[in-house]
Protein backbone atom coordinates (compact mmCIF):
# COMPACT_ATOMS: atom_id res chain seq x y z
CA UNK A 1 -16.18 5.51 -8.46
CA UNK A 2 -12.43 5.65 -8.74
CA UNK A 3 -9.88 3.89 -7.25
CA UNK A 4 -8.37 4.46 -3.99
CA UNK A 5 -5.16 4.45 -2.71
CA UNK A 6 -4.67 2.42 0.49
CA UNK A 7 -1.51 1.86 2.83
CA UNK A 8 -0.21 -0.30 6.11
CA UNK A 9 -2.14 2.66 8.14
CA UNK A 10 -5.84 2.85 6.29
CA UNK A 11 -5.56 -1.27 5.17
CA UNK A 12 -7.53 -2.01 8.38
CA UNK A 13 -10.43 0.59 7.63
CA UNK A 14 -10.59 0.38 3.98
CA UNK A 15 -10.48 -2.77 3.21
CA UNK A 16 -11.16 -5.66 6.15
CA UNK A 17 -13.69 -3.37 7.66
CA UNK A 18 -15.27 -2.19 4.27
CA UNK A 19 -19.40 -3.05 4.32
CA UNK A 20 -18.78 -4.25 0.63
CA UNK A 21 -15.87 -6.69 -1.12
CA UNK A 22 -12.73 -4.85 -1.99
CA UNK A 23 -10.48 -5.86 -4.65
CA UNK A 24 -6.75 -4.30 -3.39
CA UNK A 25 -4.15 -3.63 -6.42
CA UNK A 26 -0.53 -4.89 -5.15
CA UNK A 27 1.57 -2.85 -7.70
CA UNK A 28 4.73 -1.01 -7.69
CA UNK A 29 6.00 2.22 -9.66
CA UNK A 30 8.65 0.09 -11.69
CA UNK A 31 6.06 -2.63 -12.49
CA UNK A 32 5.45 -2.68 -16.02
CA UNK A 33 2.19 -5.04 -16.22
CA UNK A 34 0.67 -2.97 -13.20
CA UNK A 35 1.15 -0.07 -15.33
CA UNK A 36 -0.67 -1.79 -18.25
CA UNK A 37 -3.68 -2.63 -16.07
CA UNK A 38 -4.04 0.55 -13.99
CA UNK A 39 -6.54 2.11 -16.69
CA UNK A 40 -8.36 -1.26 -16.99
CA UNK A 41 -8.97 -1.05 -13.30
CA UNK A 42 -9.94 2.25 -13.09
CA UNK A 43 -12.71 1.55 -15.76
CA UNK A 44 -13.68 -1.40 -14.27
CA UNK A 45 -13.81 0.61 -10.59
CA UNK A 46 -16.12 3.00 -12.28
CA UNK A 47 -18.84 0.04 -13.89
CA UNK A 48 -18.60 -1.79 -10.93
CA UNK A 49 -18.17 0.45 -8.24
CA UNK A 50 -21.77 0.00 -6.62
CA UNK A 51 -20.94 -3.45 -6.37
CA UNK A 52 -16.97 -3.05 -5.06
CA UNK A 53 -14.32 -0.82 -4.13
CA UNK A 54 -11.20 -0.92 -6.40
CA UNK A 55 -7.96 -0.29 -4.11
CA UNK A 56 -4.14 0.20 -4.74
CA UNK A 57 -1.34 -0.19 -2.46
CA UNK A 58 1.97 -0.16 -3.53
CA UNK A 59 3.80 -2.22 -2.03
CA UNK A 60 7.25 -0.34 -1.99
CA UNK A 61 5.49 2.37 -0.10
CA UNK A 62 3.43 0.11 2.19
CA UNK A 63 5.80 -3.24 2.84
CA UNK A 64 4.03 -4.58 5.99
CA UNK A 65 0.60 -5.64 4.57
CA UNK A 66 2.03 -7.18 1.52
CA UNK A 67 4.72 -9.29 3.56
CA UNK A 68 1.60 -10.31 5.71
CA UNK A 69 -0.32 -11.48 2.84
CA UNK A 70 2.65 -13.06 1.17
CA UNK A 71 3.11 -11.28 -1.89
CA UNK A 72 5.92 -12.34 -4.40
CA UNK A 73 4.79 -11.10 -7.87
CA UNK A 74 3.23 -8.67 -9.33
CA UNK A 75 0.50 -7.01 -10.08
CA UNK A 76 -1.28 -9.17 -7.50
CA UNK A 77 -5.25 -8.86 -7.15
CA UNK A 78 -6.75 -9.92 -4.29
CA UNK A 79 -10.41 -9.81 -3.49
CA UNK A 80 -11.63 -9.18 0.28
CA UNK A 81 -14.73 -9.98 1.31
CA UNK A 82 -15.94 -9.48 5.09
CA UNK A 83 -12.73 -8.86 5.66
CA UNK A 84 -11.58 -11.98 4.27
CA UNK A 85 -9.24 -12.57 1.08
CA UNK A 86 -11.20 -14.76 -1.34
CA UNK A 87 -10.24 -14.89 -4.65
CA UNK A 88 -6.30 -14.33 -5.94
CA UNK A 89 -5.11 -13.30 -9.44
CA UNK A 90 -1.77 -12.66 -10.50
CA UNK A 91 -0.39 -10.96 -13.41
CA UNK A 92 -1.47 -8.85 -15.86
CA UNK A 93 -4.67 -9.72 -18.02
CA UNK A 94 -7.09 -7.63 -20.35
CA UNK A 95 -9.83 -5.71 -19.15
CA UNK A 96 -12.44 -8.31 -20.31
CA UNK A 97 -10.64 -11.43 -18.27
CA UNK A 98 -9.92 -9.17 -14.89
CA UNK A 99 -13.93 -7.45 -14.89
CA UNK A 100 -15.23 -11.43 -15.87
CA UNK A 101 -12.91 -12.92 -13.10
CA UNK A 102 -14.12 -9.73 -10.67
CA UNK A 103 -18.20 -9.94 -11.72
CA UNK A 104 -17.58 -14.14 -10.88
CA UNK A 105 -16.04 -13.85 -7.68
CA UNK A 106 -17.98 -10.78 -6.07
């Protein structure tokens, strides 16, 4: 399963309303650690995507959710569950750290 893109506008139905936990992607275009991870993410959305959905949102395109939520670096992972935020990890880190922090927390 890939991952998706979500925005202000879908944020609602994609992720606090998703029926399993969603990890959202705060990243920008000029980020250069988001970059880095992007392909890490997108394997780890397709090993683990029974388990979770794997979202972006960039937050120069979207700017509401991610002033709501408080973001001031990234990349900047955050884990929903039930509509909830549960787990937090910023920066960038190797695939094996960000699917181990993911498979603990989901």
């Amino acid at each position: 399963m890939a991952t998706i893109n979500v925005t202000d506008a879908s944020f609602e139905s994609d992720v606090l309303k998703s029926d399993k936990p969603v990890l959202v992607d705060f990243w920008a275009e000029w980020c250069g650690p988001c970059k880095m991870i992007a392909p890490a993410l997108e394997e780890i959305s397709e090993e683990l995507g029974e388990q979770v959905t794997i979202a972006k949102m960039d937050i120069m395109e979207s700017t509401q959710v991610p002033g709501e939520m408080g973001v001031q670096s990234i990349p900047l992972m955050v884990l929903f569950k039930d509509g909830q935020p549960v787990a937090r990890k910023v920066g960038a880190a190797p695939k094996s750290q960000l699917k181990d922090w993911l498979e603990s927390e989901i």
